[in-house]
Protein backbone atom coordinates (compact mmCIF):
# COMPACT_ATOMS: atom_id res chain seq x y z
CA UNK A 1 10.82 1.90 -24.46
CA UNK A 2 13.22 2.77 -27.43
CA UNK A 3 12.15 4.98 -30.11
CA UNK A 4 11.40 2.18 -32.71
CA UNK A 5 8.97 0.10 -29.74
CA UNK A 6 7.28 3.69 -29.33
CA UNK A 7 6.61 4.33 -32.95
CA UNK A 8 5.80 0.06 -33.70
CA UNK A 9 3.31 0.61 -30.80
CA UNK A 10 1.64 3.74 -31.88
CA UNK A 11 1.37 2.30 -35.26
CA UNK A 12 -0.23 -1.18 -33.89
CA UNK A 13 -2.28 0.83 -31.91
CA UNK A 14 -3.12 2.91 -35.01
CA UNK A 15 -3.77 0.57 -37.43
CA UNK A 16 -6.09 -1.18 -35.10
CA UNK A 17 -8.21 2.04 -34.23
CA UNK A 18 -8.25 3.10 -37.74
CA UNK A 19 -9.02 -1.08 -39.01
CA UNK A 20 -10.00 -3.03 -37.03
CA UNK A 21 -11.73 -1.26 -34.17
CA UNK A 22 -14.96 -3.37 -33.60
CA UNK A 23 -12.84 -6.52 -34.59
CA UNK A 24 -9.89 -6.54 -31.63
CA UNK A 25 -10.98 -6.63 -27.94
CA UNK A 26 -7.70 -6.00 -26.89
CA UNK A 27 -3.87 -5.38 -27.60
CA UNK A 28 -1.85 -6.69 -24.97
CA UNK A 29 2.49 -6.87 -23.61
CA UNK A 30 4.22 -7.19 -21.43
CA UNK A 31 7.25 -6.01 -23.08
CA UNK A 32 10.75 -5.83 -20.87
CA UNK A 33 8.86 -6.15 -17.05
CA UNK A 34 7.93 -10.08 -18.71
CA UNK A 35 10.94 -11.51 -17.34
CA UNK A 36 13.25 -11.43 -20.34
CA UNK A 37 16.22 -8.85 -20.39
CA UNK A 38 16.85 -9.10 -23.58
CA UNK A 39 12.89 -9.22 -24.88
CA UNK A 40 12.32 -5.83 -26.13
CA UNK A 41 8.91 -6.08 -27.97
CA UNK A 42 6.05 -3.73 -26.35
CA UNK A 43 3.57 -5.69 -27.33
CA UNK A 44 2.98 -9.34 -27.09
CA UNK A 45 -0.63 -10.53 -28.59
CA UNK A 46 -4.62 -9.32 -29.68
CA UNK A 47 -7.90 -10.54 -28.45
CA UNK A 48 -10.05 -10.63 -31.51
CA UNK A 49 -13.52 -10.03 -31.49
CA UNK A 50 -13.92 -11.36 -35.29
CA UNK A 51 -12.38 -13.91 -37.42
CA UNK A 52 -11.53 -10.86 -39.53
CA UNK A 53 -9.42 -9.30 -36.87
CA UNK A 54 -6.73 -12.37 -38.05
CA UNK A 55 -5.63 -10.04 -41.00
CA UNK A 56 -3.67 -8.11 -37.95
CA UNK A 57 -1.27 -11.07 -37.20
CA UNK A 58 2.38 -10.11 -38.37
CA UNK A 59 5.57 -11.38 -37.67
CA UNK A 60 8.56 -8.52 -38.61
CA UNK A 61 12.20 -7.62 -37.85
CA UNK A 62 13.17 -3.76 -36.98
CA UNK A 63 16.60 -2.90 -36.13
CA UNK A 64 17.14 -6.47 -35.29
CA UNK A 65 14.49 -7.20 -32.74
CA UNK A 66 11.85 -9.59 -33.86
CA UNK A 67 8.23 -8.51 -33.36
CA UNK A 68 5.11 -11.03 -33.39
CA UNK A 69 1.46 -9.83 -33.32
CA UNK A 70 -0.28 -12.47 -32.96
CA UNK A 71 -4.11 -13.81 -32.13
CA UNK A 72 -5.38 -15.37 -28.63
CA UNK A 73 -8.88 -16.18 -28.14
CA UNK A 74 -10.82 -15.57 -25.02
CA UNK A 75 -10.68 -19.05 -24.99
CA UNK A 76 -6.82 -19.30 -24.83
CA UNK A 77 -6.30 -16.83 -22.08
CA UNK A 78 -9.13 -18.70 -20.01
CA UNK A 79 -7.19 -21.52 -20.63
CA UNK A 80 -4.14 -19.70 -18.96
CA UNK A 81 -6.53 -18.82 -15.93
CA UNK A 82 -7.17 -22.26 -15.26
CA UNK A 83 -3.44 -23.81 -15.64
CA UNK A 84 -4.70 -25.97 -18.58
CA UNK A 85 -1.97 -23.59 -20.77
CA UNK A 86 1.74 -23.31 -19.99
CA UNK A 87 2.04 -19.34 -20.79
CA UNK A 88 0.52 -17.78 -17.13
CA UNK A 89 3.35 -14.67 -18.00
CA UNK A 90 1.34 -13.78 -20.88
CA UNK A 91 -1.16 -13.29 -18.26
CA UNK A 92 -0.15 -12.71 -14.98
CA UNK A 93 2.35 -10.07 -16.19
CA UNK A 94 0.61 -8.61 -18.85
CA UNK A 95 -0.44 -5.21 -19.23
CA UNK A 96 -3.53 -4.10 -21.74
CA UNK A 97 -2.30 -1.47 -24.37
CA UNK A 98 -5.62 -0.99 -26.02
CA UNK A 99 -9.02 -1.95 -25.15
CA UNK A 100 -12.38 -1.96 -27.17
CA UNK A 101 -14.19 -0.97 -24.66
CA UNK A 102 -14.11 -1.28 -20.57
CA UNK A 103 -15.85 -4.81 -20.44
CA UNK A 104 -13.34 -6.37 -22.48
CA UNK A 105 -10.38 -5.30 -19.99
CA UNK A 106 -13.27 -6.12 -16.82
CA UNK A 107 -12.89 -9.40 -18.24
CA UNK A 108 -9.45 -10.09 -18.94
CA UNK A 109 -8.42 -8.43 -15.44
CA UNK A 110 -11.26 -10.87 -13.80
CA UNK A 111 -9.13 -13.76 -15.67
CA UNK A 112 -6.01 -12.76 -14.29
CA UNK A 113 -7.80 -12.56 -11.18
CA UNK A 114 -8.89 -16.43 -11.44
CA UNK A 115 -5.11 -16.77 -12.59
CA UNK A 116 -3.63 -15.32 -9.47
CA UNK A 117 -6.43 -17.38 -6.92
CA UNK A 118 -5.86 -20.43 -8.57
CA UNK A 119 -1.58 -19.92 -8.72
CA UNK A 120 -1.90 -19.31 -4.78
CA UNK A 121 -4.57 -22.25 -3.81
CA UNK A 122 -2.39 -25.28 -3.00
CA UNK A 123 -4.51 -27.93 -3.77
CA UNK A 124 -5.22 -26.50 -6.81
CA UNK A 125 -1.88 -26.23 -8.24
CA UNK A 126 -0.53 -29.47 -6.44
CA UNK A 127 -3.77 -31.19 -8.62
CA UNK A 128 -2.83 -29.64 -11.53
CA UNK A 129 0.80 -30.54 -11.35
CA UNK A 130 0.41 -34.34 -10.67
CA UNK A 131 -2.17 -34.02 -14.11
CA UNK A 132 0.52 -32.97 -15.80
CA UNK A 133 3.03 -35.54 -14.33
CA UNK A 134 1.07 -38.24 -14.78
CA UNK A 135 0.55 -37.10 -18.75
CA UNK A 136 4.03 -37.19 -18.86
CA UNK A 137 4.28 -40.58 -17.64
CA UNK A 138 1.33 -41.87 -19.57
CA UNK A 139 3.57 -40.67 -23.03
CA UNK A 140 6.99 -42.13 -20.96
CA UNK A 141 4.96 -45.47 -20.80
CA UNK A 142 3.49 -45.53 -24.13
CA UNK A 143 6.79 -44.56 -25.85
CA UNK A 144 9.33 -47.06 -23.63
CA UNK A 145 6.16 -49.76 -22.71
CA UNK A 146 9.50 -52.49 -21.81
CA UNK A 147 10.71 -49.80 -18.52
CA UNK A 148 8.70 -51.85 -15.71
CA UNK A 149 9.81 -49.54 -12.88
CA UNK A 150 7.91 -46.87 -15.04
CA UNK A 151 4.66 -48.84 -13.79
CA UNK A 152 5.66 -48.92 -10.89
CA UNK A 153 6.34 -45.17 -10.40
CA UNK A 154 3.28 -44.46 -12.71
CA UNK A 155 0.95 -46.58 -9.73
CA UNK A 156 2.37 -43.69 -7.03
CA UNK A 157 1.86 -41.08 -9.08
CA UNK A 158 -2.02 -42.66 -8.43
CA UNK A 159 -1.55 -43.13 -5.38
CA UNK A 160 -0.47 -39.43 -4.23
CA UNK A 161 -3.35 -38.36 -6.72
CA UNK A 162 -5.82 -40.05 -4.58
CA UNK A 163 -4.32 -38.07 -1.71
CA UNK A 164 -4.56 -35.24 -3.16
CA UNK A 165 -8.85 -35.63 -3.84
CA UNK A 166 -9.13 -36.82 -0.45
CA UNK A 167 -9.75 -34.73 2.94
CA UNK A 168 -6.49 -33.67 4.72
CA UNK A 169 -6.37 -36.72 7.71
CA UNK A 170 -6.77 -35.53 11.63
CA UNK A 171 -3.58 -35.15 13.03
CA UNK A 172 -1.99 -37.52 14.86
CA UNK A 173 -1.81 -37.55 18.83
């Protein structure tokens, strides 16, 4: 962490013990182990606890890197858990800065918990893929309705759906 991250961080940190203690659950990053080299911010986004915790959200430029503070509900990061949300790295490889107090960072590690099961169970994911795919194809359809083949292909995507629901079969001898 450069010296500007350390001192943005402390002051984050800061202003949130000093203003908005019983308002934020949690500060959260994932700053350069998130998987971009050249993302440099050491903190990514708060849990608030109150709608006045919003007041903390800023957006600001140091030295040329960009930094965002910004809310996500409980909600949200559940969200992320379950694969509904396309963000699992602002989960999976997050790390808490600051935490209200030790139930608040019980619960988000018991999220990223759910996050990890869920990532490794295979039905789960494949499920959760063809959902999205078949959104996809449901907006394809409704935006080029004259592509027939798009029926077509939208009636497999059913069709492997169904497998998916359905018991693996015995196999064959």
């Amino acid at each position: 962490m450069d010296s500007d991250g350390k001192r943005i961080l402390d002051w984050v940190i800061g202003k949130i013990t000093s203003e908005f203690k019983n308002d934020v659950a949690l500060l959260v990053g994932h700053g350069e182990s998130g998987g971009w080299p050249s993302f440099q911010s050491e903190f990514d986004y708060f849990i608030p606890n109150t709608q006045r915790a919003y007041n903390l959200s800023k957006n600001f430029i140091v030295n040329g890197v960009c930094y965002d503070l910004y809310p996500r509900s409980w909600e949200s990061v559940e969200m992320i858990a379950d694969l509904q949300d396309d963000h699992t790295s602002c989960l999976a490889e997050a790390d808490i800065l600051y935490a209200g107090n030790e139930e608040d960072a019980a619960r988000f590690e018991s999220m990223r918990k759910k996050l990890h099961n869920n990532l490794a169970d295979k039905r789960f994911t494949s499920r959760k893929a063809f959902d999205r795919l078949a959104k996809a194809m449901y907006l394809y359809q409704k935006t080029a309705p004259q592509r027939t083949g798009s029926y077509i292909f939208h009636g497999r995507i059913r069709q492997l759906l169904c497998r998916i629901d359905r018991p693996p079969a015995p196999p064959c001898i």
